[in-house]
N, C-alpha and C. Protein backbone atom coordinates (compact mmCIF):
# COMPACT_ATOMS: atom_id res chain seq x y z
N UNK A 1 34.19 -12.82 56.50
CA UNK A 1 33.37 -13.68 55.66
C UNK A 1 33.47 -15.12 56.18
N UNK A 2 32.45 -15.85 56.20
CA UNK A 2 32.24 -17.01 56.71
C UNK A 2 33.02 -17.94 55.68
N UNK A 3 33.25 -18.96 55.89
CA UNK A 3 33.38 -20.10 54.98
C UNK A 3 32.53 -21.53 55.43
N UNK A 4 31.64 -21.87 54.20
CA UNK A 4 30.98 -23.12 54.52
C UNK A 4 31.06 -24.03 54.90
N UNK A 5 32.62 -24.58 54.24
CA UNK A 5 33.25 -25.79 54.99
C UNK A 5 33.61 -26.17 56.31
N UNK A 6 33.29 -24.93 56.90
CA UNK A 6 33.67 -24.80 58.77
C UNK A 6 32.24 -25.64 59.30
N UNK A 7 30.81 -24.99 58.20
CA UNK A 7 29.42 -25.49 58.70
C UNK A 7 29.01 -26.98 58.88
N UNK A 8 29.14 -27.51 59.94
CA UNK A 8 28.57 -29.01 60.38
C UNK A 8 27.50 -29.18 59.45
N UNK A 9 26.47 -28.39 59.39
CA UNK A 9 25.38 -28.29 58.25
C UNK A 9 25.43 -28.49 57.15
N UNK A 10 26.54 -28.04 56.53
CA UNK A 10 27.14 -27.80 54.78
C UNK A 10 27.60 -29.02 54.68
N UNK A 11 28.25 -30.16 55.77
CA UNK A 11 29.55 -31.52 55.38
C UNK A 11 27.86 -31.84 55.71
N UNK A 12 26.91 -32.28 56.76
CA UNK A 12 25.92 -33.00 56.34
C UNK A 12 25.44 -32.76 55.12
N UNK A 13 24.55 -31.91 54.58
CA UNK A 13 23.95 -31.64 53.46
C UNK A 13 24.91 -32.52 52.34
N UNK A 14 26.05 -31.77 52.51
CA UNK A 14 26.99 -32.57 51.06
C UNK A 14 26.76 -34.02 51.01
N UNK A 15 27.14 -35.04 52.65
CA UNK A 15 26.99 -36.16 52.81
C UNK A 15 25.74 -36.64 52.20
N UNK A 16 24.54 -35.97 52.75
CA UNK A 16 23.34 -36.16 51.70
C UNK A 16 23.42 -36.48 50.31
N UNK A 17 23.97 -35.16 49.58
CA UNK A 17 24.42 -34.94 48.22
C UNK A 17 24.78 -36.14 47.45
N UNK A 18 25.55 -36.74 48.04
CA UNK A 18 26.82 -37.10 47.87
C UNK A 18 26.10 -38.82 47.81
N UNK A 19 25.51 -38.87 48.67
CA UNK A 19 24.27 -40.37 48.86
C UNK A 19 23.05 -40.39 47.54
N UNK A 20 22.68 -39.66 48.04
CA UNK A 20 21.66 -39.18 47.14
C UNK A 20 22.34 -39.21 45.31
N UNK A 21 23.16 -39.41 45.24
CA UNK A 21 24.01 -39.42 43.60
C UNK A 21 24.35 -41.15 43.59
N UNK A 22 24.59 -41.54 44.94
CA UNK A 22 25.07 -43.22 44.74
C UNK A 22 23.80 -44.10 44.31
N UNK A 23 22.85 -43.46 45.07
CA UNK A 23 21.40 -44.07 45.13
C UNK A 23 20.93 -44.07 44.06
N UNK A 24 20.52 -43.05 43.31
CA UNK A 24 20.01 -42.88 42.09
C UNK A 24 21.10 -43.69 40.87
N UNK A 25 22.03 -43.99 41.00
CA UNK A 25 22.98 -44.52 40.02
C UNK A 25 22.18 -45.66 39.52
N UNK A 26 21.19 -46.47 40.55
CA UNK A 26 20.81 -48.05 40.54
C UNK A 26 19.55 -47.55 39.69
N UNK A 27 18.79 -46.29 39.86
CA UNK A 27 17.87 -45.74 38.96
C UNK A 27 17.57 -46.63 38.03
N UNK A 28 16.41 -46.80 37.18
CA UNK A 28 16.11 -47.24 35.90
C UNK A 28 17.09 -45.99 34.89
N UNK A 29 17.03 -46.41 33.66
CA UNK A 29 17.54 -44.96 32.97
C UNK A 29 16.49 -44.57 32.21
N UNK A 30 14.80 -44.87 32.40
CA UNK A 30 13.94 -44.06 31.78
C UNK A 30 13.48 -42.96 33.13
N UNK A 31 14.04 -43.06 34.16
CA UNK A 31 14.22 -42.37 35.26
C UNK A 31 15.49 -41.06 35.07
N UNK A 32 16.31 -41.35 34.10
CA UNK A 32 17.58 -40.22 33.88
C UNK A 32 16.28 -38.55 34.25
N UNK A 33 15.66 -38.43 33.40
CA UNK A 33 15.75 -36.93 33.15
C UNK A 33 14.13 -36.86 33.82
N UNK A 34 13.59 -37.86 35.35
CA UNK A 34 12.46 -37.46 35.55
C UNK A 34 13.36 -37.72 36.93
N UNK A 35 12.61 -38.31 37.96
CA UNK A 35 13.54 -38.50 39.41
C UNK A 35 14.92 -38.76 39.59
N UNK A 36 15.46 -39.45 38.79
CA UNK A 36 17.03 -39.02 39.22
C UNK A 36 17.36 -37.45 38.96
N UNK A 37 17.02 -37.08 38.22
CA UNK A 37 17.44 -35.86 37.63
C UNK A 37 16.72 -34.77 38.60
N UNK A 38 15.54 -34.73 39.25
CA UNK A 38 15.28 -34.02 40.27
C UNK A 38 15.33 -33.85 41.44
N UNK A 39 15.70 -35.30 42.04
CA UNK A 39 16.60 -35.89 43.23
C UNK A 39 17.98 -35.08 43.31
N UNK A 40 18.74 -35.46 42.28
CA UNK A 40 19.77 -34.27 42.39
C UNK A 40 19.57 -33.37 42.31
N UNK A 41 19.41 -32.48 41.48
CA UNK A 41 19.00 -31.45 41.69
C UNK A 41 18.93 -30.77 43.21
N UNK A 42 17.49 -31.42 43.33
CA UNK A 42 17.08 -30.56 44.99
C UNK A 42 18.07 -31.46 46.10
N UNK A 43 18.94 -32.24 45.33
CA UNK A 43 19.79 -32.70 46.49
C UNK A 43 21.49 -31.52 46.92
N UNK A 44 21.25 -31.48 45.51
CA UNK A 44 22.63 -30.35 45.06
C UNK A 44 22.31 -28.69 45.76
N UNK A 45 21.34 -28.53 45.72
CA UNK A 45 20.60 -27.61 45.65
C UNK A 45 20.87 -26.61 47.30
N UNK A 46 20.92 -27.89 48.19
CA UNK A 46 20.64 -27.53 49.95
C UNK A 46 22.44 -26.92 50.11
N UNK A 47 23.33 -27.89 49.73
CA UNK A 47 24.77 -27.37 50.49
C UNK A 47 25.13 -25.88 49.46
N UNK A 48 24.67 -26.51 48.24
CA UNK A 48 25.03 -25.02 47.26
C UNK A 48 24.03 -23.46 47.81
N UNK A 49 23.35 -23.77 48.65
CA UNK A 49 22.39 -22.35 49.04
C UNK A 49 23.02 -22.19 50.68
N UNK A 50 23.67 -22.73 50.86
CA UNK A 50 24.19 -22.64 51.97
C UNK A 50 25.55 -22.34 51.92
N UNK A 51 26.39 -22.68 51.10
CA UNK A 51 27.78 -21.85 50.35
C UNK A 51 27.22 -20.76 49.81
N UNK A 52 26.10 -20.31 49.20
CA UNK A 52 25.80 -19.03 48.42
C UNK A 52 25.39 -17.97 49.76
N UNK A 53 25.13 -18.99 50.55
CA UNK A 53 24.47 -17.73 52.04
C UNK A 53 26.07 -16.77 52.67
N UNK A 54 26.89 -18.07 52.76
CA UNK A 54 28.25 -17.92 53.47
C UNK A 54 28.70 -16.74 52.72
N UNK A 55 28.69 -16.60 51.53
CA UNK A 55 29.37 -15.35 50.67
C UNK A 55 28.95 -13.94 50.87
N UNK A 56 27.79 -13.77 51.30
CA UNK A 56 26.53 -12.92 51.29
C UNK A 56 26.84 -12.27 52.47
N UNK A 57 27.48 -10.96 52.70
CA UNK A 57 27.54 -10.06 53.39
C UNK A 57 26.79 -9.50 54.70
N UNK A 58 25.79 -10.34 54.63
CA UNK A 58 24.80 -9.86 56.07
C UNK A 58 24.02 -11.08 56.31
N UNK A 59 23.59 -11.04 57.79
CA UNK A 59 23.22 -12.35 58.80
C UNK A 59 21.70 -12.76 57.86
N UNK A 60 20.94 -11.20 57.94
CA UNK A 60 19.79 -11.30 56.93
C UNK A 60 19.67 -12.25 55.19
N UNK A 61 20.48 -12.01 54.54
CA UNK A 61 20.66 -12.59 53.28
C UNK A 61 21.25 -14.20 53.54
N UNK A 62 22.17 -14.66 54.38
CA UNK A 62 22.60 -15.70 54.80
C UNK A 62 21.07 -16.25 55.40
N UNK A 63 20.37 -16.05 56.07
CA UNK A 63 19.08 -16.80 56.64
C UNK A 63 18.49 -17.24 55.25
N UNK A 64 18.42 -16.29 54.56
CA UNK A 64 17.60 -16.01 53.43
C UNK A 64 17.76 -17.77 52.65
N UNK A 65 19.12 -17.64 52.07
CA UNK A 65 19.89 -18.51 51.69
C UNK A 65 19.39 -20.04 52.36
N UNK A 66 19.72 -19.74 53.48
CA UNK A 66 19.64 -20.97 54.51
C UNK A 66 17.64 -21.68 53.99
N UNK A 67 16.95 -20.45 54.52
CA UNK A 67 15.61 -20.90 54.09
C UNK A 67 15.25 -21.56 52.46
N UNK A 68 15.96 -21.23 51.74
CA UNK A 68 15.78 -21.36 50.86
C UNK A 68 16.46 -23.51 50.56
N UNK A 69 17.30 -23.47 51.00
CA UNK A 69 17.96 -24.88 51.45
C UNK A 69 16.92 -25.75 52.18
N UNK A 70 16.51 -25.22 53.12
CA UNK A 70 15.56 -25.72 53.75
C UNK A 70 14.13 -26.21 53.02
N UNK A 71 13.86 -24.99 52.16
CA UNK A 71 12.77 -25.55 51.23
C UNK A 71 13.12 -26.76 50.70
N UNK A 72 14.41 -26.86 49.57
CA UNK A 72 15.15 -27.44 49.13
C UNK A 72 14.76 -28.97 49.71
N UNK A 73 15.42 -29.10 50.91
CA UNK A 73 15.62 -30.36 51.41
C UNK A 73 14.10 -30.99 51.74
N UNK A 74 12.59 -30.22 51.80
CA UNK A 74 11.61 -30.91 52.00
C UNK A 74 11.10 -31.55 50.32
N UNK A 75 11.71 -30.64 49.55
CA UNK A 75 11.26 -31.16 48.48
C UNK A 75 11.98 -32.30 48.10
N UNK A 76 13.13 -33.02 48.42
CA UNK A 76 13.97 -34.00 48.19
C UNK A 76 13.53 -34.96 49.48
N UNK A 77 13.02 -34.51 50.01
CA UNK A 77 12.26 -35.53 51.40
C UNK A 77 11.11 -36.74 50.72
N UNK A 78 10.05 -35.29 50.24
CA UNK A 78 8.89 -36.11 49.17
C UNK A 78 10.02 -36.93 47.57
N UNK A 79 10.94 -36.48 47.30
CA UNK A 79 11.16 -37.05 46.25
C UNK A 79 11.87 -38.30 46.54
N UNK A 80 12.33 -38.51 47.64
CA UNK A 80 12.48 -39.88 48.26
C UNK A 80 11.62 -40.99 48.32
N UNK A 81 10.43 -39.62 49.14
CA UNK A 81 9.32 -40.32 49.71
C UNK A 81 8.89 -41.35 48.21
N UNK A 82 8.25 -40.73 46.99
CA UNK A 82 8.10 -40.90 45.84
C UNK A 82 9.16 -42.19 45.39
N UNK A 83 10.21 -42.43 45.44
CA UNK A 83 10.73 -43.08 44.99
C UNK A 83 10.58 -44.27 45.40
N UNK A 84 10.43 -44.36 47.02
CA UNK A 84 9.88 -45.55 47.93
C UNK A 84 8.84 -46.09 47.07
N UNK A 85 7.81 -45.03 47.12
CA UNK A 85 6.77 -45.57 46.48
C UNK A 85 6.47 -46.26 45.09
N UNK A 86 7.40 -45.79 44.56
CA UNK A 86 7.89 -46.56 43.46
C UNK A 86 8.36 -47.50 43.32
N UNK A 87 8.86 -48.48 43.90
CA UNK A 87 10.04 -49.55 44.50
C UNK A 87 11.31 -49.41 44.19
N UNK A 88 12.14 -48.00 43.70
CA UNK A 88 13.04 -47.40 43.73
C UNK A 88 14.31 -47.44 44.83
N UNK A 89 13.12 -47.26 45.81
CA UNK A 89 14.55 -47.10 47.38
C UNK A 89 13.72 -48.18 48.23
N UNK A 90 14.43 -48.85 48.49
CA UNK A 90 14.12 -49.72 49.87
C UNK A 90 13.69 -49.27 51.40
N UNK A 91 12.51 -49.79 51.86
CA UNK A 91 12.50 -49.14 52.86
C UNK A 91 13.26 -48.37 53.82
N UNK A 92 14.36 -49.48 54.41
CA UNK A 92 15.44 -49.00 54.92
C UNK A 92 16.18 -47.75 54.62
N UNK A 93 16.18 -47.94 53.23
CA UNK A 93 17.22 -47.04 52.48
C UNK A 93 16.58 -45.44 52.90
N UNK A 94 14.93 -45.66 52.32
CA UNK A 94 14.06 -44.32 52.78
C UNK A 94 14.65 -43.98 53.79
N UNK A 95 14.18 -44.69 55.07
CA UNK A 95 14.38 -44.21 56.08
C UNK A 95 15.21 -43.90 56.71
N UNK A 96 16.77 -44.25 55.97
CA UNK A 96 17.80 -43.62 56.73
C UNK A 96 18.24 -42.50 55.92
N UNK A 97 17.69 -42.47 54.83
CA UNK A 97 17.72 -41.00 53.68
C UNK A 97 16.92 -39.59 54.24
N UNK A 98 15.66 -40.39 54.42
CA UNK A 98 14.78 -39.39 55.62
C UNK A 98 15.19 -38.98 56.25
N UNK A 99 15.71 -39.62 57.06
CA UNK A 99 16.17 -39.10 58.82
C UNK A 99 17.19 -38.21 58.27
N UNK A 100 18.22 -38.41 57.41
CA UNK A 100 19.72 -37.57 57.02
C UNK A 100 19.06 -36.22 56.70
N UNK A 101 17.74 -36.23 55.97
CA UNK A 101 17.29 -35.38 55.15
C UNK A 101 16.62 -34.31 56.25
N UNK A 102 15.91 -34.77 57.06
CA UNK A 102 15.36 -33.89 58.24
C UNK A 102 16.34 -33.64 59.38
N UNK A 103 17.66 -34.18 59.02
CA UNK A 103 18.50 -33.83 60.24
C UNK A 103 19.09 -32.22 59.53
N UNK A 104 19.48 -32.56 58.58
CA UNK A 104 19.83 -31.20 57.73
C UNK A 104 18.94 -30.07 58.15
N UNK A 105 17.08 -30.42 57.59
CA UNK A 105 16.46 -29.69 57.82
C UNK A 105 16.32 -29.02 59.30
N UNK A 106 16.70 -29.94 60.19
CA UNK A 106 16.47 -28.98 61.89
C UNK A 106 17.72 -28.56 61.71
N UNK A 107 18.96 -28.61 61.31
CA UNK A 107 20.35 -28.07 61.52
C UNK A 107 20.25 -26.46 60.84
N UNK A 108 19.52 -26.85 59.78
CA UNK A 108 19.25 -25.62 58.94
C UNK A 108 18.15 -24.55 59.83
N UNK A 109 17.43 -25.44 60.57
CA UNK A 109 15.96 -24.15 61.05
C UNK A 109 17.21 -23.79 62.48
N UNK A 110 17.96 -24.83 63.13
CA UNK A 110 18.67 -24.10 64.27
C UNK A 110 19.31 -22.74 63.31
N UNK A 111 20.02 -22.37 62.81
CA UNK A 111 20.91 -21.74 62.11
C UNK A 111 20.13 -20.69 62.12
N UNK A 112 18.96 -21.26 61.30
CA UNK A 112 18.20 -19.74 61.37
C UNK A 112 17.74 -18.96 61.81
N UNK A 113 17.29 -19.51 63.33
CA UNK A 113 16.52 -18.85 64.41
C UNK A 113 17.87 -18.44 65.12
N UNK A 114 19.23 -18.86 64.94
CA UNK A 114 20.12 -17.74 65.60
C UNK A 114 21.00 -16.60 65.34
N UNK A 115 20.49 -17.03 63.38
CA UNK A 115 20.99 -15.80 62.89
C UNK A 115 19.76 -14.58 63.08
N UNK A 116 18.54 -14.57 62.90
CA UNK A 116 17.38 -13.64 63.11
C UNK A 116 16.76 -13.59 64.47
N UNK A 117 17.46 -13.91 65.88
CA UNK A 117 17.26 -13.94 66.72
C UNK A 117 17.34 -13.33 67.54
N UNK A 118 18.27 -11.93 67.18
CA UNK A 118 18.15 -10.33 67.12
C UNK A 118 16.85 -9.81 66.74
N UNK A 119 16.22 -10.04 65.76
CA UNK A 119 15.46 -8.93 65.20
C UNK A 119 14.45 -9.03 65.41
């Protein structure tokens, strides 16, 4: 059985996580239960489907997992994006949230094309 914490992928994603919770702190709080609250979420969302893959008995169900993270992280891409647009996150801030956010996402599509790269 794998363990996640070994995955370069899983300590990025978390690092994400983990940003993505500091950021939103500065939030408005009529923002609590609309974008902060879905920011985490789909921020929480990528390392926890990627610990749920690691548990999962076959290369197949682990991709599965992985894709599913991957969704994950485009939807926290736009909810960034969204927040920019809002005057929420600072440009800068976007863009180095972005880049973290799509680095995950290619770390995650490598992963996957070498776990199903048999079949």
């Amino acid at each position: 059985m794998r363990s996640f914490r070994n995955l370069k992928v899983w300590a990025k994603a978390h690092a994400v996580t983990m940003e993505v919770y500091r950021l939103t702190r500065a939030f408005p709080l009529e923002e609590r239960y609309g974008l902060t609250s879905q920011m985490r979420r789909g921020a929480v969302s990528i390392p926890s489907n990627i610990a749920e893959g690691c548990g999962r008995g076959t290369d197949t169900d682990f991709a599965r997992f992985l894709q599913i993270a991957a969704g994950s992280s485009s939807e926290l891409e736009y909810q960034a994006l969204l927040a920019h647009e809002l005057g929420l996150l600072s440009r800068s801030t976007f863009v180095d949230l972005s880049e973290a956010i799509c680095e995950v996402r290619r770390m995650l599509n490598g992963l996957i094309k070498n776990l199903t790269a048999d079949r």
